[in-house]
C-alpha atoms as a PDB file:
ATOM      1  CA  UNK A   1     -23.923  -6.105  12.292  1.00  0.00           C
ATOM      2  CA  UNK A   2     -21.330  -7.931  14.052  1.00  0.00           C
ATOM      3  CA  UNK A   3     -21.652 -11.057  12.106  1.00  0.00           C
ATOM      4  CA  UNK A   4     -22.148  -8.874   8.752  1.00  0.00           C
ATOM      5  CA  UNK A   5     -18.555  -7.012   9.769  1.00  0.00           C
ATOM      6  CA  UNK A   6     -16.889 -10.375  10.586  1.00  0.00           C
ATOM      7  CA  UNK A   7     -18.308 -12.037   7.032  1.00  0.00           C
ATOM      8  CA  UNK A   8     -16.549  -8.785   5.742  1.00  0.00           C
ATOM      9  CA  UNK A   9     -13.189  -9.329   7.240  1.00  0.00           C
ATOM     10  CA  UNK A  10     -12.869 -12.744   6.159  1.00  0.00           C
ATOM     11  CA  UNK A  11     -13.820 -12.118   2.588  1.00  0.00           C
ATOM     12  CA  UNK A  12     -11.708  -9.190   2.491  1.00  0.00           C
ATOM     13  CA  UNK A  13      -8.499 -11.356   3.779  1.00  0.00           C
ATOM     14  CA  UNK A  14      -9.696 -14.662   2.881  1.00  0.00           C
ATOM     15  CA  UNK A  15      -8.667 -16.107   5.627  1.00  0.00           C
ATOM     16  CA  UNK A  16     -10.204 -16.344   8.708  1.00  0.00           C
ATOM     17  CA  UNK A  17      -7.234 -16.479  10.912  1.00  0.00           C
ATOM     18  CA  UNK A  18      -6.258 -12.737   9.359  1.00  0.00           C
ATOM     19  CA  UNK A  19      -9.713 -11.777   9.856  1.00  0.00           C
ATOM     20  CA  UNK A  20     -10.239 -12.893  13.926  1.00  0.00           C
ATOM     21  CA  UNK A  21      -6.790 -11.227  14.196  1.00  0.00           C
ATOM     22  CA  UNK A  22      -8.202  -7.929  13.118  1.00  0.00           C
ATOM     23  CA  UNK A  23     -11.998  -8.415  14.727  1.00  0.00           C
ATOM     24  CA  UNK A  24     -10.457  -9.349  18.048  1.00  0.00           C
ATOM     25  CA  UNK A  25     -13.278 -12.591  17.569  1.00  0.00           C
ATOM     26  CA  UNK A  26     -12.085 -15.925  17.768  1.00  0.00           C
ATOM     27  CA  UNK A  27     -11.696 -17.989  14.313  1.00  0.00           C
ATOM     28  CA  UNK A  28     -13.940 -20.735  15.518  1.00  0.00           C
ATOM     29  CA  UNK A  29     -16.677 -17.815  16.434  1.00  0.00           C
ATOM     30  CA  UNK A  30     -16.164 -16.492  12.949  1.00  0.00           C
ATOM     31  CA  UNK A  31     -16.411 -19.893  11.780  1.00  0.00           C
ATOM     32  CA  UNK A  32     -19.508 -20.504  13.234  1.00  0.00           C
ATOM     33  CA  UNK A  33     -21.069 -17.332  12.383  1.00  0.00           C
ATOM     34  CA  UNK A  34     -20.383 -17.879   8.365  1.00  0.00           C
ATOM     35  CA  UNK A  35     -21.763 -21.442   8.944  1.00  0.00           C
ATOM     36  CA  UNK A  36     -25.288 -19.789  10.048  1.00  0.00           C
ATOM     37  CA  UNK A  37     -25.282 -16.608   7.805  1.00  0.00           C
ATOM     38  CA  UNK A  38     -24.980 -19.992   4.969  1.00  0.00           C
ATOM     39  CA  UNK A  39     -27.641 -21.895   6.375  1.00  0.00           C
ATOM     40  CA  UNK A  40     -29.601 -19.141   7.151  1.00  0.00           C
ATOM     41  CA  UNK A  41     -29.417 -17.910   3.107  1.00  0.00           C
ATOM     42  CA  UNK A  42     -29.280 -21.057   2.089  1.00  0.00           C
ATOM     43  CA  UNK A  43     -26.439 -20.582  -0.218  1.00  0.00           C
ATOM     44  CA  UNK A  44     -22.754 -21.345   0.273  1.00  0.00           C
ATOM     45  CA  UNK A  45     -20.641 -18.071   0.814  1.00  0.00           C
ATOM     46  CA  UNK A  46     -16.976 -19.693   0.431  1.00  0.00           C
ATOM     47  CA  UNK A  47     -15.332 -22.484  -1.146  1.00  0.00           C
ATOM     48  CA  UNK A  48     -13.323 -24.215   1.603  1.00  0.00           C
ATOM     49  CA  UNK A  49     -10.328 -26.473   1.406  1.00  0.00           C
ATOM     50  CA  UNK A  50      -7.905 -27.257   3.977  1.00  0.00           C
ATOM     51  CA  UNK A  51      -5.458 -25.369   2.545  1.00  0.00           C
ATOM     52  CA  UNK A  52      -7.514 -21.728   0.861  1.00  0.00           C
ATOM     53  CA  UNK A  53     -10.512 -20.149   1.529  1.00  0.00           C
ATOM     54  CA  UNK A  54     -12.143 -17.913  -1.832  1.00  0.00           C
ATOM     55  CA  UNK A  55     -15.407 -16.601  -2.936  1.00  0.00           C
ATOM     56  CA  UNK A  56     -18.170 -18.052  -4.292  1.00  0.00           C
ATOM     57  CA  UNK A  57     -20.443 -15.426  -6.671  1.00  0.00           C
ATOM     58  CA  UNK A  58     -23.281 -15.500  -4.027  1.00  0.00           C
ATOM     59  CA  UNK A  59     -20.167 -14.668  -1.623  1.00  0.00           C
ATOM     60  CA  UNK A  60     -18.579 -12.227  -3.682  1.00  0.00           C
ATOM     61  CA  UNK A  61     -22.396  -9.927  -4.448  1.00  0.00           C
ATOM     62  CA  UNK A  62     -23.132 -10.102  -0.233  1.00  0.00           C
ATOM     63  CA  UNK A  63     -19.602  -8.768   0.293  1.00  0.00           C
ATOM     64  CA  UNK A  64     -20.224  -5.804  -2.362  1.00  0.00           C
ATOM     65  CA  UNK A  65     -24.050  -5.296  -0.967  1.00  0.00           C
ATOM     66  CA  UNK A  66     -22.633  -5.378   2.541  1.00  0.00           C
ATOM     67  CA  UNK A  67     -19.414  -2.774   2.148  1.00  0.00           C
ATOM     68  CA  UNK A  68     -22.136  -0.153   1.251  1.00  0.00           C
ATOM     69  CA  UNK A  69     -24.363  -1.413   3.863  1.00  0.00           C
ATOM     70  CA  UNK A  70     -21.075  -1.017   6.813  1.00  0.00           C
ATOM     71  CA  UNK A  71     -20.272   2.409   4.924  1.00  0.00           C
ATOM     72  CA  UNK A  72     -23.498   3.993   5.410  1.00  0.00           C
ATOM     73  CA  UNK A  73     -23.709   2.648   9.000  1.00  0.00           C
ATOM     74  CA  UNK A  74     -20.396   3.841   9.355  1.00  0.00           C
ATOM     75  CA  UNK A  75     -21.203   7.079   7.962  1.00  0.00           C
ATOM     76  CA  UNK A  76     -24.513   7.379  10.126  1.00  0.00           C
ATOM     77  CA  UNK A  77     -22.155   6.858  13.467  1.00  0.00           C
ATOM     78  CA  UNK A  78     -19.803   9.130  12.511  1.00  0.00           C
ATOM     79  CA  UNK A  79     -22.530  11.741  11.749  1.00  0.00           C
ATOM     80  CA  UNK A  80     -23.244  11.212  15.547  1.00  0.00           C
ATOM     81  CA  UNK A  81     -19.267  11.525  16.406  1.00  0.00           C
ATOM     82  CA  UNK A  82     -19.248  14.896  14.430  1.00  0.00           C
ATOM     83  CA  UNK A  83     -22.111  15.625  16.597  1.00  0.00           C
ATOM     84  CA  UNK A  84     -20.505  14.908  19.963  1.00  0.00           C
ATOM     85  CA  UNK A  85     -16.967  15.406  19.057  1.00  0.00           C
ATOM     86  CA  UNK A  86     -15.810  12.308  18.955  1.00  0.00           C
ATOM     87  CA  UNK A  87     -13.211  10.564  17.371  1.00  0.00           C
ATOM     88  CA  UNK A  88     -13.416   6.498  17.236  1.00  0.00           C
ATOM     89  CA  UNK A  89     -13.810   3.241  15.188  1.00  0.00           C
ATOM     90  CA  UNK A  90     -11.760   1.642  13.069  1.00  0.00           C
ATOM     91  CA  UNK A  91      -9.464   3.805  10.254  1.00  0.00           C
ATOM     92  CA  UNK A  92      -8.777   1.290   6.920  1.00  0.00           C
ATOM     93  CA  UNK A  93      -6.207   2.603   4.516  1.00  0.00           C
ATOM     94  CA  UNK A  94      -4.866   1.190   1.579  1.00  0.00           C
ATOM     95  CA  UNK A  95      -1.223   1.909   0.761  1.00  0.00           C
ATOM     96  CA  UNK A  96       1.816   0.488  -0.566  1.00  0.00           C
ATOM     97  CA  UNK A  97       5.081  -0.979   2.061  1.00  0.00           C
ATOM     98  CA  UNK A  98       6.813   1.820   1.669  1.00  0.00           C
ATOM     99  CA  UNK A  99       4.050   4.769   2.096  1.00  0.00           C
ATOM    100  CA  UNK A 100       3.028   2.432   5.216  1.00  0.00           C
ATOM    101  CA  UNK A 101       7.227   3.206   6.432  1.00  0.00           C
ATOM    102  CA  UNK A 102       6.842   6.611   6.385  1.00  0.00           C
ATOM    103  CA  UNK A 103       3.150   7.277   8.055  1.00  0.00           C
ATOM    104  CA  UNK A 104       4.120   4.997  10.711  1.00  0.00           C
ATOM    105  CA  UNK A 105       7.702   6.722  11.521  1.00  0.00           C
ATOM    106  CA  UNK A 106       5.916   9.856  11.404  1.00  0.00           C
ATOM    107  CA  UNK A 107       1.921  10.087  11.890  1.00  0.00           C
ATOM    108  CA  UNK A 108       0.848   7.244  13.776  1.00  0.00           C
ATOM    109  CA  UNK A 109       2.655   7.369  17.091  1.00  0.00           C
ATOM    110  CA  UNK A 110       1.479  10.796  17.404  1.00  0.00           C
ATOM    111  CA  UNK A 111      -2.628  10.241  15.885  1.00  0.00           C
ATOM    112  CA  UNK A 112      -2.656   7.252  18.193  1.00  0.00           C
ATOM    113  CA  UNK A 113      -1.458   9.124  20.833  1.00  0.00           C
ATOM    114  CA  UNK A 114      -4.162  11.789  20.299  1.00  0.00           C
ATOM    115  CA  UNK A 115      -6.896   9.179  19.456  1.00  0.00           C
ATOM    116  CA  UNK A 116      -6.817   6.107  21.475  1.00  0.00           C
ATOM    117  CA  UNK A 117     -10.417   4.640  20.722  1.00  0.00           C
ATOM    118  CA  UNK A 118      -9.334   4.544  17.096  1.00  0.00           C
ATOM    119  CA  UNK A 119      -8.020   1.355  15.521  1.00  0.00           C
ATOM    120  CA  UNK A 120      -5.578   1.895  12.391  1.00  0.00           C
ATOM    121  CA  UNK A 121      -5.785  -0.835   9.703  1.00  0.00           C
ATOM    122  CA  UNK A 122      -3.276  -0.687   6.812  1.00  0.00           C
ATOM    123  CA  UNK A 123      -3.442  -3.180   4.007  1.00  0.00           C
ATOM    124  CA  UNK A 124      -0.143  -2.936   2.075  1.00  0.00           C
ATOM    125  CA  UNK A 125      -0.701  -5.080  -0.796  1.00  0.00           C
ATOM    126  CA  UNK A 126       0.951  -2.437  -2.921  1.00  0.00           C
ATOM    127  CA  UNK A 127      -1.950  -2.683  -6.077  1.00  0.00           C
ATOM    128  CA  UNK A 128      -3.895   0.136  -7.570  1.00  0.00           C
ATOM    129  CA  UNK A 129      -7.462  -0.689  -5.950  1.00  0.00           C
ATOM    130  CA  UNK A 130     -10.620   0.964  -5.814  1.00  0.00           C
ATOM    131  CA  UNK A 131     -10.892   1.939  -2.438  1.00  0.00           C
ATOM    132  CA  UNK A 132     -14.392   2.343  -2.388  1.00  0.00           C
ATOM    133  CA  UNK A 133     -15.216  -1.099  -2.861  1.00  0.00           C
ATOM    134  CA  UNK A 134     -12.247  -2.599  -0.915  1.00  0.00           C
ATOM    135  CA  UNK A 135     -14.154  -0.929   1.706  1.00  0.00           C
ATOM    136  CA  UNK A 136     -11.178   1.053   2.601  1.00  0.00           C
ATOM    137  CA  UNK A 137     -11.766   5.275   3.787  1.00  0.00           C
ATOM    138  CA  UNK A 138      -8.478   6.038   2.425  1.00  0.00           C
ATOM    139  CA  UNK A 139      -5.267   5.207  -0.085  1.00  0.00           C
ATOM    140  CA  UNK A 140      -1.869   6.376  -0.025  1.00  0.00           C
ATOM    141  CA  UNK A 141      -0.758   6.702  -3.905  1.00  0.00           C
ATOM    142  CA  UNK A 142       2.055   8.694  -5.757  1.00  0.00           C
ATOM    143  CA  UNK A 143       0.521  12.050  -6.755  1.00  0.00           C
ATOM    144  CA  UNK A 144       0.150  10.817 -10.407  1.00  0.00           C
ATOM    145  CA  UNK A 145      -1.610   7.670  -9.530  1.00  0.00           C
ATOM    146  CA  UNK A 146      -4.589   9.403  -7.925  1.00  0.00           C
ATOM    147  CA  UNK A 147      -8.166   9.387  -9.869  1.00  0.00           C
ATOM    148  CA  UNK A 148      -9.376  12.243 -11.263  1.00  0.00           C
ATOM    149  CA  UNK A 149     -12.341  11.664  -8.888  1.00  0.00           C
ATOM    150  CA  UNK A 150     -11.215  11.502  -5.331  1.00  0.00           C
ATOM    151  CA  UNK A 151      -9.637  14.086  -2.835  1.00  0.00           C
ATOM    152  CA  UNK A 152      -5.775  14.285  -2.306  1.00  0.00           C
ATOM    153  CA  UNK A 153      -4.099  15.337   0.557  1.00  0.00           C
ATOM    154  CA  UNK A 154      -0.269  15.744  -0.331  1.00  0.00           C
ATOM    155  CA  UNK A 155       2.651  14.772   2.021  1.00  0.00           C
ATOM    156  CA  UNK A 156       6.222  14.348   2.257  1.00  0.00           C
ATOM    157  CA  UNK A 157       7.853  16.493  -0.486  1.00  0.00           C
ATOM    158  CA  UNK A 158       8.628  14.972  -3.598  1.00  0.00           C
ATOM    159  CA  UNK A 159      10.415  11.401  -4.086  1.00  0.00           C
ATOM    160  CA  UNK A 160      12.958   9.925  -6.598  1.00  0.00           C
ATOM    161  CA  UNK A 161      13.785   6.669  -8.123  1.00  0.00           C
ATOM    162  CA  UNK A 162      17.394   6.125  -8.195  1.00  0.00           C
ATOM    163  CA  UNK A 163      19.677   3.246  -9.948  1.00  0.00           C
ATOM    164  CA  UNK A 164      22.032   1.802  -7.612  1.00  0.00           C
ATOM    165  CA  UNK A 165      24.892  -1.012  -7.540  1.00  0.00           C
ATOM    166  CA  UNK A 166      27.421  -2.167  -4.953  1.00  0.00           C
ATOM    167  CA  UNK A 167      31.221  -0.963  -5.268  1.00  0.00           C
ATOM    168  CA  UNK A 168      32.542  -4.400  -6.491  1.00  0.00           C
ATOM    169  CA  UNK A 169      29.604  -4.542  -8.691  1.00  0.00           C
ATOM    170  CA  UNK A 170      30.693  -1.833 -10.434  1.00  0.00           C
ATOM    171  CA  UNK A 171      34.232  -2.238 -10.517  1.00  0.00           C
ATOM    172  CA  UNK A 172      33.810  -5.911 -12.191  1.00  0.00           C
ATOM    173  CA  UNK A 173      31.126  -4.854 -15.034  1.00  0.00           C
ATOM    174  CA  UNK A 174      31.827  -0.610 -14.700  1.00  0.00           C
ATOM    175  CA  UNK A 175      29.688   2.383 -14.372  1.00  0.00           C
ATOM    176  CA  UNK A 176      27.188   2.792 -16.772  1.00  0.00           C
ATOM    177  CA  UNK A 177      27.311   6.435 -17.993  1.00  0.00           C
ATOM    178  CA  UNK A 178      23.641   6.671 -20.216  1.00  0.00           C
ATOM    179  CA  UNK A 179      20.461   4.835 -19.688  1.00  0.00           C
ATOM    180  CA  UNK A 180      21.164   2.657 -22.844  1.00  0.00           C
ATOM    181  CA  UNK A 181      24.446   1.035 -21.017  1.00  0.00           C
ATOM    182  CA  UNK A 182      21.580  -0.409 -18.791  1.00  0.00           C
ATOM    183  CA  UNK A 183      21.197  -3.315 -21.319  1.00  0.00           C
ATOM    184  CA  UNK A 184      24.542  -5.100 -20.920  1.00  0.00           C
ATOM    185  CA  UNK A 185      24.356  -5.212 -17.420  1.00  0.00           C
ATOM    186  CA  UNK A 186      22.588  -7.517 -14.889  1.00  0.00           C
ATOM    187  CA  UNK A 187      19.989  -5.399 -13.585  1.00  0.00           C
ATOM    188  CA  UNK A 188      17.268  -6.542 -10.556  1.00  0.00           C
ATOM    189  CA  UNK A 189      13.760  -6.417 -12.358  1.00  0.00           C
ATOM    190  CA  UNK A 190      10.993  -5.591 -10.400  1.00  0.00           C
ATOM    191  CA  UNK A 191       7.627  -7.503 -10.649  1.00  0.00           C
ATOM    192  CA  UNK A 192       4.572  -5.100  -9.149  1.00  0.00           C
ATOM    193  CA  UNK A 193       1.262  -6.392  -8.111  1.00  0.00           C
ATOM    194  CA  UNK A 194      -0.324  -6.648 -10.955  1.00  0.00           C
ATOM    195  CA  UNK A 195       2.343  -9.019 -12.419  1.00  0.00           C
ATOM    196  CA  UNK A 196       3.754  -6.916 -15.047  1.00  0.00           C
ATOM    197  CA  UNK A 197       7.853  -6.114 -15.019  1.00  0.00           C
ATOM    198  CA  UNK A 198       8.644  -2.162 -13.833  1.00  0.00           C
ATOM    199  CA  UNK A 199      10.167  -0.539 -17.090  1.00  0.00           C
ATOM    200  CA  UNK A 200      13.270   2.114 -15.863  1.00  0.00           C
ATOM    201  CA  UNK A 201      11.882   5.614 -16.474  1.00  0.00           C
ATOM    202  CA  UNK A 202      14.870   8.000 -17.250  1.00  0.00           C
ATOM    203  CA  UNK A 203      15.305  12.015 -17.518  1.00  0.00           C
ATOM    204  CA  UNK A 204      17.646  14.779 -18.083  1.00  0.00           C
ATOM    205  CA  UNK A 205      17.129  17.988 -19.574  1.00  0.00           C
ATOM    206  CA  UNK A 206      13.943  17.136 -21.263  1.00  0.00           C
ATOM    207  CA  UNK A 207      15.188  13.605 -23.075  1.00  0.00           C
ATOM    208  CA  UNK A 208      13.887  10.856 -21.627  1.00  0.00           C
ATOM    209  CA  UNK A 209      14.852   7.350 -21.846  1.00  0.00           C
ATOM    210  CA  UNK A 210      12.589   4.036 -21.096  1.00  0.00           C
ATOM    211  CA  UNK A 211      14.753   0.954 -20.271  1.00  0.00           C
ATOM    212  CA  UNK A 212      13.218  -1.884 -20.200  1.00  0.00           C
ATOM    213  CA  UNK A 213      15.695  -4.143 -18.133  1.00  0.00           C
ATOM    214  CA  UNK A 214      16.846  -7.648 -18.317  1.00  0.00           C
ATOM    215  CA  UNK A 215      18.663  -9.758 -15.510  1.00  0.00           C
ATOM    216  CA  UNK A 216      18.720 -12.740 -13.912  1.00  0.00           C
ATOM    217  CA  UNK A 217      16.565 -12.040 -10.554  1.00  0.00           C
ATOM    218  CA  UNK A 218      13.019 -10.319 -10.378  1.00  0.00           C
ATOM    219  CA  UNK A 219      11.773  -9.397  -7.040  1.00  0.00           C
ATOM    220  CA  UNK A 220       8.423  -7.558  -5.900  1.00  0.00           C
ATOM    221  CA  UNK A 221       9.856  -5.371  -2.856  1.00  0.00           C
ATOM    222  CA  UNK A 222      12.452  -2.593  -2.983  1.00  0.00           C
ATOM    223  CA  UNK A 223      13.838  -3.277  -0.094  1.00  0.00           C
ATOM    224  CA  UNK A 224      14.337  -6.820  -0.926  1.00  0.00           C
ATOM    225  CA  UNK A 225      16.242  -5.083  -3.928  1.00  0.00           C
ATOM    226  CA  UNK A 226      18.433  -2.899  -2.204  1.00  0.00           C
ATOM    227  CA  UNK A 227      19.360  -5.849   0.097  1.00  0.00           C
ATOM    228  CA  UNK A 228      20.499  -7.677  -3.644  1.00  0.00           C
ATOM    229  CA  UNK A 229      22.239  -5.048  -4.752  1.00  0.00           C
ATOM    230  CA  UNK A 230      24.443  -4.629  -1.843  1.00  0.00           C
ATOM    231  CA  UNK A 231      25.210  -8.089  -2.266  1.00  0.00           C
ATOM    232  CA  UNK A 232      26.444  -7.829  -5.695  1.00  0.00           C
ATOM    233  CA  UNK A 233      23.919  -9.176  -7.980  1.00  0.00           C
ATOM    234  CA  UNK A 234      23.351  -6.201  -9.823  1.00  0.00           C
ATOM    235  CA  UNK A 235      21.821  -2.671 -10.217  1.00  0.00           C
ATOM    236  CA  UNK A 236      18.760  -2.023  -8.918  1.00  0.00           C
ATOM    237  CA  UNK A 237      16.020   0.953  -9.592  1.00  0.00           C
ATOM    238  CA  UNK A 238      14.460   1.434  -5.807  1.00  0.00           C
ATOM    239  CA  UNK A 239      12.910   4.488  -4.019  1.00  0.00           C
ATOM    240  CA  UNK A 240      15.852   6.866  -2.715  1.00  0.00           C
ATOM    241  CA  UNK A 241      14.926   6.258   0.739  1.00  0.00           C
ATOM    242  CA  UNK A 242      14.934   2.580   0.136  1.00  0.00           C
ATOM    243  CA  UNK A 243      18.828   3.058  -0.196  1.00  0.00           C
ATOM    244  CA  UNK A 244      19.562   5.739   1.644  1.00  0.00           C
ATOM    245  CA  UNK A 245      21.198   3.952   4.714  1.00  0.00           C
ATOM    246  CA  UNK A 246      23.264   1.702   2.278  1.00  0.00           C
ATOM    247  CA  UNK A 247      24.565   4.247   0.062  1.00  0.00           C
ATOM    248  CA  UNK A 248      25.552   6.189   3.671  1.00  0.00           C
ATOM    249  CA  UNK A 249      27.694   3.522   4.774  1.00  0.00           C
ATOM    250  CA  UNK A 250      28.795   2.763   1.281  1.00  0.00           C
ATOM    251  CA  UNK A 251      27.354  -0.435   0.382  1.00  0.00           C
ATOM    252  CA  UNK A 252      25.751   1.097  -2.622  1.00  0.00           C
ATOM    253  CA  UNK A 253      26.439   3.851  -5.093  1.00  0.00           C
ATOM    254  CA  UNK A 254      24.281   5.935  -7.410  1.00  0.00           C
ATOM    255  CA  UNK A 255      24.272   5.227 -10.934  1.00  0.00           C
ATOM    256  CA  UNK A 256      23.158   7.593 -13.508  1.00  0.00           C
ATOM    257  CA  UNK A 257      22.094  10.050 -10.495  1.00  0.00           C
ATOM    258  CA  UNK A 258      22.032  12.840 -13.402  1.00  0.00           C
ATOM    259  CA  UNK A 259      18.955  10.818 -15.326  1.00  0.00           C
ATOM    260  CA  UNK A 260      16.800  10.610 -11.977  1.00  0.00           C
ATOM    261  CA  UNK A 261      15.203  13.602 -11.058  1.00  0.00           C
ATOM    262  CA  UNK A 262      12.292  14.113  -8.941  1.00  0.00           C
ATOM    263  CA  UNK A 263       8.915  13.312  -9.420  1.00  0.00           C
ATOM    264  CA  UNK A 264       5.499  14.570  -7.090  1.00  0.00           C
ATOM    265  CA  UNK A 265       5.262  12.583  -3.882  1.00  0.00           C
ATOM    266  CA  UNK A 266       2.504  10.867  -1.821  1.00  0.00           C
ATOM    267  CA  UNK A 267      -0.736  11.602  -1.627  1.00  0.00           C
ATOM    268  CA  UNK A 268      -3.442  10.612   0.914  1.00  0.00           C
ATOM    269  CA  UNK A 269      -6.891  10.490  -0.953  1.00  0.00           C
ATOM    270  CA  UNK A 270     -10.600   9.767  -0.427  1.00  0.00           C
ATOM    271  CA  UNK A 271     -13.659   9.708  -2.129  1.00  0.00           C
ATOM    272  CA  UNK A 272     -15.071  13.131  -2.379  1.00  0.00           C
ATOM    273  CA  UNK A 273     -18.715  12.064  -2.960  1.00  0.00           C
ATOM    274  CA  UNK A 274     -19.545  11.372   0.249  1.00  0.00           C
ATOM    275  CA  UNK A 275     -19.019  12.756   3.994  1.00  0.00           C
ATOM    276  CA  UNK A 276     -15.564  12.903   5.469  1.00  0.00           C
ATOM    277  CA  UNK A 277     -15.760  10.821   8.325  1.00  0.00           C
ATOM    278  CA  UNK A 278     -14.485  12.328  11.622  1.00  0.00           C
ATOM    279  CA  UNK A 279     -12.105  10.037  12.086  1.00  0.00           C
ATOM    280  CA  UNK A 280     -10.500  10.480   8.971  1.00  0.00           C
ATOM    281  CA  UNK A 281     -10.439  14.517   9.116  1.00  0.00           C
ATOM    282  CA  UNK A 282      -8.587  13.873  12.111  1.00  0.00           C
ATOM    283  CA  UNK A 283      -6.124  11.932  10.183  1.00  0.00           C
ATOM    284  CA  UNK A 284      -5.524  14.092   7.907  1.00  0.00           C
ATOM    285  CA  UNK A 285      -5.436  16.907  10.208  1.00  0.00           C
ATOM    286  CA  UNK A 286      -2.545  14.759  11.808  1.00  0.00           C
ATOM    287  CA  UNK A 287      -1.080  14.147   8.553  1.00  0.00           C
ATOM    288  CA  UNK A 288      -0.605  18.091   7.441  1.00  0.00           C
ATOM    289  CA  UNK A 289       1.122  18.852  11.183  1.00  0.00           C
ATOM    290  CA  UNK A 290       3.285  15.947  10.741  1.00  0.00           C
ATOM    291  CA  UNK A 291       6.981  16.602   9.358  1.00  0.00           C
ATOM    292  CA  UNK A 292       7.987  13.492   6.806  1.00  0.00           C
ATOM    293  CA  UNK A 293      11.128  12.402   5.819  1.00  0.00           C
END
């Protein structure tokens, strides 16, 4: 099992230095251990170079065969825990940078605190995955983004997208006043995971406007983006807590505050076909206490 669960973490990271970081095993143990698991299949697992590490088919069906094999050995431990009482193993959640921000400012310190022989692992890559076979026991999505199938757990009130630009900004080019003005101004795109371009999604009063944006600088992280558009280079459409401490000490302004209203919030969801591991209800149980900003 150990070798299985360390074959796991380096085909879920694809890298083996990620992976001994998160086993607590040493890469050249890891190493070794993939090397036999190979020769003992007779098939090769990975295609190496010296500079990536990916899948190879046979890799990519033992890593789907094993994540249900871990799961239901998981599962069969924490049947035992539910038994006993007690909470342990490792927690892996999949969320996006800024969901991540929030649980650890306010759930973490205090589940840790409350659970020390659990290990928290938070992936962050910020795309829309299928958590049961990333292997994960839990994602953090916007309310809307949740499938129809799994359990959600809602937190944190509602959130907003706001447009914001920097004070000089906006006295060289001016204030837009209606979503439309959006396309004569320079505007910071943002690219998500998948690789496609966020459109700007407008409302008031029932009209709603769709903007897709043009400008001279795409970036994938809001906070990244709020960092541009104190700097000038143009209005940005981030999370409002993204530029909340900017806009506080006046680096940045709203723009078009009337067209962004509020939308449902985060969710924490699992899969609700199968037992709610112990660990995770104590999560969650955390989670509902737990005042969020």
């Amino acid at each position: 099992m150990t070798d299985l669960s360390g074959f796991v973490a380096v085909a879920r990271h694809l890298s083996f230095r990620r992976a001994a970081e998160l086993t607590g095993v040493s890469r050249s143990t890891l190493s070794h251990a993939v090397i036999d698991m190979e020769r003992e299949l007779g098939v090769r697992l990975f295609n190496r170079t010296t500079r990536s590490i990916s899948l190879t088919e046979a890799g990519a069906e033992l890593l789907r065969r094993t994540t249900v094999l871990l799961r239901d050995y998981d599962e069969a431990l924490d049947a035992m825990a539910n038994a006993s009482g007690i909470v342990g193993g490792t927690l892996r959640i999949n969320c996006t940078e800024t969901a991540a921000n929030r649980l650890l400012a306010g759930v973490v310190p205090v589940f840790l605190r409350q659970h020390p022989q659990v290990a928290l692992d938070f992936v962050t890559d910020g795309r829309l995955v299928d958590i049961v076979a990333g292997g994960f026991d839990a994602g953090v999505r916007l309310r809307d983004s949740v499938p129809k199938d799994m359990v959600a757990v809602p937190f944190g009130g509602a959130v907003r997208f706001i447009a914001v630009a920097s004070p000089d900004y906006l006295a060289d080019h001016g204030m837009p006043m209606v979503p439309d003005d959006l396309l004569r101004h320079r505007c910071i795109r943002h690219r998500l995971p998948s690789g496609k371009v966020h459109r700007w999604d407008f409302e008031k009063h029932g009209q709603e406007a769709v903007i897709d944006v043009s400008g001279a600088l795409t970036l994938d992280n809001p906070r990244l983006m709020t960092e541009a558009a104190a700097n000038g280079l143009g209005i940005a459409f981030v999370p409002e807590n993204a530029a909340r401490r900017q806009i506080a000490v006046g680096g940045l302004l709203p723009v078009l505050a009337e067209w962004c209203p509020e939308m449902p919030g985060l969710c924490l969801y699992y899969p609700g076909h199968r037992q709610v591991r112990a660990t995770l209800r104590a999560f969650i149980d955390t989670l509902k206490q737990a005042r969020i900003d």
